[in-house]
Protein backbone atom coordinates (compact mmCIF):
# COMPACT_ATOMS: atom_id res chain seq x y z
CA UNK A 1 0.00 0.00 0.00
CA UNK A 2 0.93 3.51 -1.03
CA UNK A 3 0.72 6.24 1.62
CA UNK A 4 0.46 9.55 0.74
CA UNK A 5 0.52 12.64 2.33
CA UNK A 6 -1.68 15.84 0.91
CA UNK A 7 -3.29 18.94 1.85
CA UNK A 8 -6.71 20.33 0.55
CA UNK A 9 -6.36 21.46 -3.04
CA UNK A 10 -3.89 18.63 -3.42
CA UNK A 11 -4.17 15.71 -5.89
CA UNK A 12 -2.99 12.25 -6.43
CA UNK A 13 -3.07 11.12 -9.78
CA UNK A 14 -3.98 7.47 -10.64
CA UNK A 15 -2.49 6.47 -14.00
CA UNK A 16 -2.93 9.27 -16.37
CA UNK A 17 -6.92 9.84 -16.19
CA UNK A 18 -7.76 9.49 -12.65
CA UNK A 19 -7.20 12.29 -10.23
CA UNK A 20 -8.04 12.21 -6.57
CA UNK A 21 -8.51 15.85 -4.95
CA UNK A 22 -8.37 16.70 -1.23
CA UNK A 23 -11.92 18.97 -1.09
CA UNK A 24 -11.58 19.77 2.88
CA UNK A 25 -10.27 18.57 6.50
CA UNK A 26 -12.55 18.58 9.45
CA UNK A 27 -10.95 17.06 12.60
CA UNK A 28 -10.72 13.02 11.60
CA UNK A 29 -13.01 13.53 8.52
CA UNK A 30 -11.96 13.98 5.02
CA UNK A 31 -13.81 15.27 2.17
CA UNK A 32 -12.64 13.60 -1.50
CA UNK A 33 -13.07 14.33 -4.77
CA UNK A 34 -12.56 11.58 -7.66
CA UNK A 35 -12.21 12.91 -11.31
CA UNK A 36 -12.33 9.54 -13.27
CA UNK A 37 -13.78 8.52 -16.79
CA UNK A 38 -17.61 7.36 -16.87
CA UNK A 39 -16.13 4.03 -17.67
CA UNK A 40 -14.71 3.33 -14.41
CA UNK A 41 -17.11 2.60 -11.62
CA UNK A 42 -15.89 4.31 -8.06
CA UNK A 43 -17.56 3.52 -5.26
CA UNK A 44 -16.90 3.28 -0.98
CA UNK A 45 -15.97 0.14 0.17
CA UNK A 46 -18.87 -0.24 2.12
CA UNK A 47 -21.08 0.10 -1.32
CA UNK A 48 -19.12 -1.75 -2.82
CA UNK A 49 -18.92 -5.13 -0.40
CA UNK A 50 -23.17 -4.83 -0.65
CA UNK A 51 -22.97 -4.72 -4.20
CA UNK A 52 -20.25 -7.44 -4.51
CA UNK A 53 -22.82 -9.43 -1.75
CA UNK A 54 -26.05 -9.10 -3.75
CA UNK A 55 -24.56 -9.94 -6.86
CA UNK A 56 -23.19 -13.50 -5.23
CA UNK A 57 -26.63 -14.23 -3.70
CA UNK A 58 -28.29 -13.85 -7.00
CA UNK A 59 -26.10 -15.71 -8.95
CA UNK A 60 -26.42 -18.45 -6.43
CA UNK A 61 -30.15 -18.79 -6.29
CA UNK A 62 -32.71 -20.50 -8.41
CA UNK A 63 -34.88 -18.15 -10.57
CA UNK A 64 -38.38 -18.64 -9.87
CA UNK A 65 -40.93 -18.20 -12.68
CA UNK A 66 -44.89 -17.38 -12.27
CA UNK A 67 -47.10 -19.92 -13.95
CA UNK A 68 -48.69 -19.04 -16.93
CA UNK A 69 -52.08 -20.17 -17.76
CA UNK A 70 -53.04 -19.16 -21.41
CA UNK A 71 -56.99 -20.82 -21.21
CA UNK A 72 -58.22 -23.65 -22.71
CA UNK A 73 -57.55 -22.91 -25.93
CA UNK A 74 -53.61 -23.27 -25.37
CA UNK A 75 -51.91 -24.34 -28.41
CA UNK A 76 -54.34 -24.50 -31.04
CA UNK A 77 -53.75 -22.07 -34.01
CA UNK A 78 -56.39 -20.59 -35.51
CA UNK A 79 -55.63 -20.93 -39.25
């Protein structure tokens, strides 16, 4: 891991399209800013272990389907 010192108005580049800005300092909080392409998906951690959570729950449960009762006259064409 990288560790980085900055102070507000301060950036850390990532690569050569990815800029992360230092917005304001309040006691132990930070304020961020990320400057990336629309292409890359940023997200907090937090987000992003729910996400990464749902995503394995659906992929490991069966899809359930509604029946479907089309009548009587299911399957006969009317030519």
């Amino acid at each position: 891991m990288l560790i980085l010192s900055r102070k507000i108005n301060e950036k850390i580049m990532i690569g050569e399209d990815i800029s992360i800005s230092i917005i304001e300092i309040q006691g132990e909080h930070i304020r961020i800013g990320v400057d990336a392409p629309k292409s890359v998906k940023v997200f907090r951690q937090e987000v992003f272990d729910s996400i990464k959570s749902e995503n394995k729950a659906a992929a490991e449960s069966t899809p359930r389907f509604p029946e479907v009762d089309f009548g009587p006259a299911a399957g006969i064409l009317d030519t």
